[in-house]
Protein backbone atom coordinates (compact mmCIF):
# COMPACT_ATOMS: atom_id res chain seq x y z
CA UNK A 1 35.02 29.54 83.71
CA UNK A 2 33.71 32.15 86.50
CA UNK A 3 36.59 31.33 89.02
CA UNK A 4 39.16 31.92 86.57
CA UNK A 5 37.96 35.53 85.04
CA UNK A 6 37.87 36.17 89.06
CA UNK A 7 41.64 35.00 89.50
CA UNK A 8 42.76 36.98 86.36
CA UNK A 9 40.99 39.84 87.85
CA UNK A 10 42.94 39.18 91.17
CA UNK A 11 45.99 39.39 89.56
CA UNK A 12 46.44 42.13 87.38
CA UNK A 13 45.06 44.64 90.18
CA UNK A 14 47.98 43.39 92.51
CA UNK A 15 50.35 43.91 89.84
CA UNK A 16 49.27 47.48 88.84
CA UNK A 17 49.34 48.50 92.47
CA UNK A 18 53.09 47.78 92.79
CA UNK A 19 52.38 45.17 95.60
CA UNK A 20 54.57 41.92 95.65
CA UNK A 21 54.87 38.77 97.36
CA UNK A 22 56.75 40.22 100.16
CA UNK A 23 54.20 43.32 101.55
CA UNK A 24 57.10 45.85 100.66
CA UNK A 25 55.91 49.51 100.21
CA UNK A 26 56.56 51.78 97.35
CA UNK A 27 60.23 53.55 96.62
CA UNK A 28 60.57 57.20 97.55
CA UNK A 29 62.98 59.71 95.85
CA UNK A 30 65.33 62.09 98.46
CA UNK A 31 65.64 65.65 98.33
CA UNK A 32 68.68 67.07 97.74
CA UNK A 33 70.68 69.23 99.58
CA UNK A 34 71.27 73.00 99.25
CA UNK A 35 74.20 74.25 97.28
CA UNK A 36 75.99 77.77 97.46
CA UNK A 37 77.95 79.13 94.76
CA UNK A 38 80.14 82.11 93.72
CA UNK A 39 78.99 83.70 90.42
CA UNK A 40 82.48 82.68 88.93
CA UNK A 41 84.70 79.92 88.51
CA UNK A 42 87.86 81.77 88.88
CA UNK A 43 89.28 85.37 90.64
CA UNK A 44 85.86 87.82 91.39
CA UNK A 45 85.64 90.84 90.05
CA UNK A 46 87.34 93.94 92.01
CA UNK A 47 84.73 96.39 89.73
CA UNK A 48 81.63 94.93 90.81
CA UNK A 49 80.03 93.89 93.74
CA UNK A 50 80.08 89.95 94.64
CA UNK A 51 76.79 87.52 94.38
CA UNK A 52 76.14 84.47 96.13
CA UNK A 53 73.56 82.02 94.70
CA UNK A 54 71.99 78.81 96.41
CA UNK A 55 70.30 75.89 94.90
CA UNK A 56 67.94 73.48 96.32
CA UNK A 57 67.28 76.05 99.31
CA UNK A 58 67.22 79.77 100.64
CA UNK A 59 69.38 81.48 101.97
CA UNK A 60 69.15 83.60 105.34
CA UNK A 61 72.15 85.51 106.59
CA UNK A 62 75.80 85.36 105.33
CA UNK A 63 79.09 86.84 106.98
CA UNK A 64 81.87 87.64 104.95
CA UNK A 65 85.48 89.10 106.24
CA UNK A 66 88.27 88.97 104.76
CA UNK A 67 91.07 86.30 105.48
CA UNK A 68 93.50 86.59 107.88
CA UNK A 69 92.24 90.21 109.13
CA UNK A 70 88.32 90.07 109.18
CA UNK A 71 87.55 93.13 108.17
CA UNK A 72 83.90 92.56 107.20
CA UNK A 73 82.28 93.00 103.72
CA UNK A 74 78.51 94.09 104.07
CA UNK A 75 75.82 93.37 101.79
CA UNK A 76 72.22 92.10 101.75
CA UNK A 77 70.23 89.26 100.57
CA UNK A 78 67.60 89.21 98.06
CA UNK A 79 63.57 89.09 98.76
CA UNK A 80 63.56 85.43 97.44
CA UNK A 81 66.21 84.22 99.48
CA UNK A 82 68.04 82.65 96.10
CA UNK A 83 71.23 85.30 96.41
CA UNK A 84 73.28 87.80 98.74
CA UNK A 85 74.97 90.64 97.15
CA UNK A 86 77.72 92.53 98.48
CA UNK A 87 77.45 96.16 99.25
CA UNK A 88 80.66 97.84 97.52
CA UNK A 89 83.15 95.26 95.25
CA UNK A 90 85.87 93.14 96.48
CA UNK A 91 89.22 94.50 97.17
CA UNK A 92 91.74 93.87 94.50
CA UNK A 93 94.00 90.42 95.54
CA UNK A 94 92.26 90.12 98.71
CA UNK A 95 90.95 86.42 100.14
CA UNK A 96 87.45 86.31 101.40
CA UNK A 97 85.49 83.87 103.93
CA UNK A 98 81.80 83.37 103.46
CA UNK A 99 80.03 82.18 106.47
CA UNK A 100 76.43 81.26 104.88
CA UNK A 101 72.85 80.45 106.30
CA UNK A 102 70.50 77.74 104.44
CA UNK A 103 67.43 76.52 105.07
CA UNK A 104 66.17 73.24 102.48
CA UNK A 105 62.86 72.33 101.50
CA UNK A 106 62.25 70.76 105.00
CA UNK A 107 63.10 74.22 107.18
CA UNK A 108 66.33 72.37 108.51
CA UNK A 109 68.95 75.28 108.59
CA UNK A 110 72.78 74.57 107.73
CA UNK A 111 75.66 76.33 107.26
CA UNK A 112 78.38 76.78 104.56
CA UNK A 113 81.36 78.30 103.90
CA UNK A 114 82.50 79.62 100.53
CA UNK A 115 85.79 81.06 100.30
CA UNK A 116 86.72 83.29 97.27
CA UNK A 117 89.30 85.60 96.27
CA UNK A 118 89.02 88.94 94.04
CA UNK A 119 91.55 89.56 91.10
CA UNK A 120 94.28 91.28 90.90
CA UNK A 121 94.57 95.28 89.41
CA UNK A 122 97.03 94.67 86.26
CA UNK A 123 100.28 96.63 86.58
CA UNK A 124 99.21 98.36 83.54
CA UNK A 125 96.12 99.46 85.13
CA UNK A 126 97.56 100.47 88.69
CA UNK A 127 97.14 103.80 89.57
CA UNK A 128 100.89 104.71 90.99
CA UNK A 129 102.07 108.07 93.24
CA UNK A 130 104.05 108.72 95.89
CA UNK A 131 103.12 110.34 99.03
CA UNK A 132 105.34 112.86 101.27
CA UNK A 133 105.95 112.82 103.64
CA UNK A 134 107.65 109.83 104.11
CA UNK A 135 105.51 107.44 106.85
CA UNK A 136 106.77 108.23 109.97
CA UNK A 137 108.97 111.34 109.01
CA UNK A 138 109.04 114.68 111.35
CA UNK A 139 108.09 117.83 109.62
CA UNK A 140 108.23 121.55 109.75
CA UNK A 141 104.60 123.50 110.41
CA UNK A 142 104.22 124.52 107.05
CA UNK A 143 104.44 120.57 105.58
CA UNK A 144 100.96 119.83 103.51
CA UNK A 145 99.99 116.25 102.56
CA UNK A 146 101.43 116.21 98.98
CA UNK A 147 100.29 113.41 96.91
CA UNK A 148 101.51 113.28 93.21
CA UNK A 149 100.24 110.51 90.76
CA UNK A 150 101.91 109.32 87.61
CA UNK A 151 98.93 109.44 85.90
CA UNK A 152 95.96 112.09 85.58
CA UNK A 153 93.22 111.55 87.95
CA UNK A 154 89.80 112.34 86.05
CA UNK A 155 87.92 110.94 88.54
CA UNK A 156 88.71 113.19 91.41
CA UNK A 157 85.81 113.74 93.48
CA UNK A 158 85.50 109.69 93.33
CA UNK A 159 88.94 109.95 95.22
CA UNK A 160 89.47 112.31 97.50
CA UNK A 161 86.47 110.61 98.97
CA UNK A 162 88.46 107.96 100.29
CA UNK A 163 91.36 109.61 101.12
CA UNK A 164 91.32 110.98 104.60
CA UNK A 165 93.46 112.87 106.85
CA UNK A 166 93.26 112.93 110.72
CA UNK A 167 95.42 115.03 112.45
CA UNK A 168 94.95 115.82 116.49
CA UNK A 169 97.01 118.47 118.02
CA UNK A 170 99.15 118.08 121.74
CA UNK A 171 95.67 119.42 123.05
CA UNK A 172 93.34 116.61 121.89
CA UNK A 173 91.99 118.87 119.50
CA UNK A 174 91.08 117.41 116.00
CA UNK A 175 92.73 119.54 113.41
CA UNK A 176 90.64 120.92 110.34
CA UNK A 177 91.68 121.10 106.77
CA UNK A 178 91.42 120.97 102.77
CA UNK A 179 92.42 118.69 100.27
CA UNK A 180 93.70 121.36 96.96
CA UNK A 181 94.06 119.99 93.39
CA UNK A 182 97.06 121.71 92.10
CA UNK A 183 96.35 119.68 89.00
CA UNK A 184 95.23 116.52 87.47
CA UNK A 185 98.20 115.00 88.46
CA UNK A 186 98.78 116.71 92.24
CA UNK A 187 96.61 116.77 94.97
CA UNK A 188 97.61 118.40 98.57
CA UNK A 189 95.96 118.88 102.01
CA UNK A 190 96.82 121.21 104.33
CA UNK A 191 95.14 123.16 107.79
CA UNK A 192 94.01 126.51 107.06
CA UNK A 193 96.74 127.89 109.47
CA UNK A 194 100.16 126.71 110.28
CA UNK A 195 100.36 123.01 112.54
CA UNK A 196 100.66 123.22 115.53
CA UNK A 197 104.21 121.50 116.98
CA UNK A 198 103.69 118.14 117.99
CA UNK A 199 100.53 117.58 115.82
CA UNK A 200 100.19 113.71 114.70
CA UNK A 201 98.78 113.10 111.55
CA UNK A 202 97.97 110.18 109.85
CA UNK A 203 96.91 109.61 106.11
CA UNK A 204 94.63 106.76 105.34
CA UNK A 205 93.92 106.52 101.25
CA UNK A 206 91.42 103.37 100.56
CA UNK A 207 91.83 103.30 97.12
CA UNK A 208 91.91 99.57 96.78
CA UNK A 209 89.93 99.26 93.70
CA UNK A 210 88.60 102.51 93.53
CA UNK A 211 88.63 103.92 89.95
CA UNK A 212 90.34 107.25 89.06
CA UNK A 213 90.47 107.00 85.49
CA UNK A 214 89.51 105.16 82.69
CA UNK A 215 91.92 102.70 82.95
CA UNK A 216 93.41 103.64 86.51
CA UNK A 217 92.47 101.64 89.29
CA UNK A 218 93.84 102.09 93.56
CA UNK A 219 95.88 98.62 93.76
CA UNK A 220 95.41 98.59 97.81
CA UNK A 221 95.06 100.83 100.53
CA UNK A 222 97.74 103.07 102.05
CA UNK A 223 98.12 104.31 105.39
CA UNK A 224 101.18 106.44 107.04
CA UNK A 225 101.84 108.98 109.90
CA UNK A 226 103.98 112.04 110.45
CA UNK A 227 104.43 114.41 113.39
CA UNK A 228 105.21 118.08 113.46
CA UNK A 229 108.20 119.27 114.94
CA UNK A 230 108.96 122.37 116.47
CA UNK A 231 108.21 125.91 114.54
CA UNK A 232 111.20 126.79 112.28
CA UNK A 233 110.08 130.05 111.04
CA UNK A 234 112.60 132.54 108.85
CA UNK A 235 111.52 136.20 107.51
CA UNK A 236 114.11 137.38 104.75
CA UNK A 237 113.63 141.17 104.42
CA UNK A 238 114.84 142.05 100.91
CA UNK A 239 115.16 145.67 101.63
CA UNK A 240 116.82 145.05 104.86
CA UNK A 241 119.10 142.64 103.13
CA UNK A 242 118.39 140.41 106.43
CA UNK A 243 117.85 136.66 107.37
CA UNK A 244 116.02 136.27 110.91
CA UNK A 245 115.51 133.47 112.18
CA UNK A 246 112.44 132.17 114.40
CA UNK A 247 112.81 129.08 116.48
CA UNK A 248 109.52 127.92 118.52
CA UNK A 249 108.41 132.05 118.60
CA UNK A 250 111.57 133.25 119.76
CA UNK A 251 114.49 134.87 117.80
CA UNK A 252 118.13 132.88 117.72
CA UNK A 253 119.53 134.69 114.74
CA UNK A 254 119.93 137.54 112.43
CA UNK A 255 122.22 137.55 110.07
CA UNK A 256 123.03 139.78 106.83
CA UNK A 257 121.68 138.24 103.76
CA UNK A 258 121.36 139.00 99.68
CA UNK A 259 118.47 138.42 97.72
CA UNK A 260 117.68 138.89 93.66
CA UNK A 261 119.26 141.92 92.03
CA UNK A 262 116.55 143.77 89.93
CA UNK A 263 114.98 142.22 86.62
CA UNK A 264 115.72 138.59 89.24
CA UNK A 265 113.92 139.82 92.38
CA UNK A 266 113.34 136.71 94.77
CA UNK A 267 109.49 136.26 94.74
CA UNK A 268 107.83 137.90 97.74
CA UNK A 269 105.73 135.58 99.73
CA UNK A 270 105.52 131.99 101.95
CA UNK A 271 107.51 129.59 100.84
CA UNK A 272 108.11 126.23 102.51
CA UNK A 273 111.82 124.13 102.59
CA UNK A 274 111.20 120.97 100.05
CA UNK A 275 114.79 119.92 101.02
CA UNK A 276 118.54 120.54 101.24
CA UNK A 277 121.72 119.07 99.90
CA UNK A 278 125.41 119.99 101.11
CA UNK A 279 126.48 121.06 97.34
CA UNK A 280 124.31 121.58 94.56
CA UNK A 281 125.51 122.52 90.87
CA UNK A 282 123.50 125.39 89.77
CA UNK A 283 123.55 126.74 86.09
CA UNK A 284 121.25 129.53 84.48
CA UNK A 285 119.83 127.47 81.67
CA UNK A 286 118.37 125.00 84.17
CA UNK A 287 117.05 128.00 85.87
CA UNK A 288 115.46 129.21 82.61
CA UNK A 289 117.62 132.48 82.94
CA UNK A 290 119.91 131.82 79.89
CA UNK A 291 121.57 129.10 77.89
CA UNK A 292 124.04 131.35 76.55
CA UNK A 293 127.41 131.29 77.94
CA UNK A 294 128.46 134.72 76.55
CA UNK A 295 125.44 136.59 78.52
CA UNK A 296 126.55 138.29 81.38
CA UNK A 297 123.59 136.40 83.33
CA UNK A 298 125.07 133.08 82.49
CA UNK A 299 126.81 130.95 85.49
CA UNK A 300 127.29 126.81 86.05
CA UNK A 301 129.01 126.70 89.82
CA UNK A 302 128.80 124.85 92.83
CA UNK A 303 127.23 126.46 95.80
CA UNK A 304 127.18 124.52 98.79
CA UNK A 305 125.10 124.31 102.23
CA UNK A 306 122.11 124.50 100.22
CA UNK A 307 118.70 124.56 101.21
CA UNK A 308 115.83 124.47 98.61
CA UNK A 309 112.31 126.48 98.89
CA UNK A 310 111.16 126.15 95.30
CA UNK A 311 111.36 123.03 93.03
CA UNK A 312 112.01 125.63 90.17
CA UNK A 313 115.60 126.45 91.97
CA UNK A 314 115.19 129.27 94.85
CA UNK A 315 117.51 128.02 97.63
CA UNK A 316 119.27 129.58 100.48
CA UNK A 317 123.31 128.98 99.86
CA UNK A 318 126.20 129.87 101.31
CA UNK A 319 127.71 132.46 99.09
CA UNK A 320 130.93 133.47 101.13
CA UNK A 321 132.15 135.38 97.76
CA UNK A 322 129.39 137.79 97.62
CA UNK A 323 130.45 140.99 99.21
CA UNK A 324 127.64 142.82 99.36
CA UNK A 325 125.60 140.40 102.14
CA UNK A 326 123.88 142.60 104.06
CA UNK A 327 124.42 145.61 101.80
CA UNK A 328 122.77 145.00 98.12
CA UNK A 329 120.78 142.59 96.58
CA UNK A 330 123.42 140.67 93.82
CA UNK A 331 121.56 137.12 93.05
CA UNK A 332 119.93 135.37 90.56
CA UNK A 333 117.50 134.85 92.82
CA UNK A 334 118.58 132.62 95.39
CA UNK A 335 119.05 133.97 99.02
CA UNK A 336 122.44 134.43 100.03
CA UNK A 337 124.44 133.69 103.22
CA UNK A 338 127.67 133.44 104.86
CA UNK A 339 129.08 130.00 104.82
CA UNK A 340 129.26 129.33 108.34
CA UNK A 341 125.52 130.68 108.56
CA UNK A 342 124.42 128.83 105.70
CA UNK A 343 125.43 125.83 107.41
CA UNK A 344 123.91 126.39 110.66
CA UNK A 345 120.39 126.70 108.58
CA UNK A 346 120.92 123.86 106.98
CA UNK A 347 122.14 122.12 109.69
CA UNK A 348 118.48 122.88 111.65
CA UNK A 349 115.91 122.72 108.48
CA UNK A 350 113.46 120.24 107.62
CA UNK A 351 111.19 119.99 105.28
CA UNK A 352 107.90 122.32 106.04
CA UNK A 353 110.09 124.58 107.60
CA UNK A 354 108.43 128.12 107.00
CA UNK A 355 110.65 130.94 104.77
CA UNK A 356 108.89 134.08 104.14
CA UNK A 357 110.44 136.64 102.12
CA UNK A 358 109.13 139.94 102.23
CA UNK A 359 110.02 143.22 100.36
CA UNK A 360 111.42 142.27 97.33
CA UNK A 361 108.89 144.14 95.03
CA UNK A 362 107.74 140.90 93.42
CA UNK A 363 104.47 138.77 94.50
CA UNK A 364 104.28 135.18 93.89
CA UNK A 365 101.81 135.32 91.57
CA UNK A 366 104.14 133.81 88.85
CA UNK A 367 105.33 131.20 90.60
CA UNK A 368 101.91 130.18 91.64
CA UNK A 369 100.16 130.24 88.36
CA UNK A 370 103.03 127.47 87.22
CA UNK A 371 102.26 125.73 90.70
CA UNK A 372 105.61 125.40 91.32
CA UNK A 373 106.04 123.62 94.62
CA UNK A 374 107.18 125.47 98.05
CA UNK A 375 104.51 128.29 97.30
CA UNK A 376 101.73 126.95 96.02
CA UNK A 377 100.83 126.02 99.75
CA UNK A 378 100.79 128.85 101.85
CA UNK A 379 100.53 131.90 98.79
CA UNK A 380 96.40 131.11 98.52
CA UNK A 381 93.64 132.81 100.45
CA UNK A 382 91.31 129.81 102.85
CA UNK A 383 88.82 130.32 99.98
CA UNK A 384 90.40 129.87 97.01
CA UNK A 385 92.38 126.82 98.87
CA UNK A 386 89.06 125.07 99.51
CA UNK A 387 87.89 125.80 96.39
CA UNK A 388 90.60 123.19 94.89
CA UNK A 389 88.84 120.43 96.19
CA UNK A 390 86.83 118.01 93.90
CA UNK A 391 83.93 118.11 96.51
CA UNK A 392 83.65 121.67 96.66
């Protein structure tokens, strides 16, 4: 009766201790690995900044560029080692590779690599606008960076801070300047005195993603270059009744001109040449003079070799039929010229090409206050031009 109590003693020990038969040890469970993850499934976020996450391990560097151009995105990783945020969000529709450190319970370090894109900015959120001038284009020394938007910009200062203009003259010298809000719509930069010929200047905007209004967002980033040609420069003396004209400092012409009869004096002041066509139809009620076809003021004709300096309607023309060029001032406010010197104007001018009309016994006050293109630019003190930026 003793030896068996001892044997069932014997037995049950062995059989709580997990030993068998064999001699085999006990099972042991494996760790698993680390795991890194995007914080969503789908397209990240362009309005936020991106997180990484890792499971089952810490992180402890990540490099992330964007795919095919590397251009890095910074950011840092958290005390705890469980995430790495980005600096600044994502670029709108813009692939990203994620090079990523991890160490597991054990200290072994890995690497992984996540690769992500960011969404796309809806068409109806895009902020549109059109630059000029064109990328690559040559320009007159009076040209500004004009940048018009279709929609308003409430979110100015937010903007002009990533839109930058470098500009380095023939000497090496960088050039200085302003961005100007002419309104919530219109935003132009220019140097505080004339280019210099031969000045490069490039624009870089990176708006991709940046917000400018509620609903407004940049789409991606723009980037385009212009050089200045040489210095067109033309004085139009209304009292004189005469058109010289300045090429590089030095003076090729001077011809007999007409300017606004009185009541239609052409504004006094700096305009700049916004283009030129070879005929334009010109009629007073598109020039806001009259509609009525019985006034005396009222005309709808063709003038030709036409060169405009306001985007309200002030051009230099040929005007062959006016007899009084170089004698009285006849127009509705337009300058006038010969034909075959109308020609040869137009036949040099660029856009940015200087005008300045002097004498005429009417500022440009008018014109300004509406902001009417070709004297906004040049019409303003430095002060007040620097004033019109959002960072002022």
């Amino acid at each position: 009766m003793l030896l068996l109590a001892l044997a069932g003693c014997s037995s049950s020990a062995a059989h709580r201790s997990g030993a068998t038969g064999s001699g085999a040890s006990p099972s042991t469970s494996v760790a698993k690995s680390p795991s890194v993850q995007v914080g969503t499934s789908g397209p990240v976020s362009y309005l936020t900044p991106v997180q990484l996450t890792v499971t089952n391990g810490s992180i402890t560097s990540v490099q992330v560029s964007t795919t095919p151009d590397a251009v890095q995105l910074d950011g840092s990783v958290s005390a705890d080692g469980l995430s790495w945020v980005s600096g600044r969000p994502p670029k709108p529709a813009t692939s990203y590779r994620a090079v990523v450190s991890v160490k597991d319970g054990a200290g072994t370090v890995t690497s992984q690599t996540v690769v992500f894109t960011a969404a796309q900015v809806p068409d109806d959120k895009r902020l549109a606008f059109s630059v000029t001038p064109d990328d690559g284009q040559r320009v007159g020394i009076g040209q500004p960076v004009a940048i018009r938007f279709q929609t308003p910009v409430t979110k100015r200062a937010d903007l002009e801070r990533v839109m930058q203009v470098q500009a380095t003259a023939p000497n090496g010298q960088a050039v200085t300047g302003s961005w100007h809000w002419v309104n919530s719509q219109e935003v132009h930069w220019r140097p505080e005195e004339f280019w210099t010929p031969g000045t490069t200047v490039r624009l870089e905007m990176k708006i991709a993603g940046v917000q400018a209004s509620t609903n407004r967002f940049g789409r991606k980033d723009y980037v385009e270059t212009f050089t200045v040609g040489e210095s067109h420069v033309t004085k139009v003396d209304a009292t004189q009744h005469r058109v010289l004209v300045y090429r590089d400092g030095k003076l090729v012409d001077n011809w007999p001109s007409g300017t606004g009869r009185p009541g239609l004096e052409t504004y006094s002041g700096t305009y700049i040449v916004l283009g030129k066509a070879p005929m334009v139809e010109m009629d007073s009620c598109s020039a806001r003079i009259t509609c009525d076809k019985k006034d005396p003021d009222y005309y709808d004709e063709k003038e030709y070799w036409a060169t405009r300096i306001t985007a309200s309607g002030t051009f230099l023309h040929a005007a062959g039929w006016d007899g009084q060029l170089g004698r009285a001032n006849v127009s509705h406010g337009c300058v006038h010229l010969s034909d075959a010197n109308a020609k040869e104007f137009y036949d040099h001018a660029v856009i940015g090409d200087v005008v300045t009309v002097v004498n005429s016994g009417r500022g440009p006050q008018e014109r300004i206050a509406t902001q009417d293109p070709g004297l906004i630019d040049w019409n303003l003190s430095w002060s007040a031009w620097t004033a019109g930026s959002a960072l002022k």
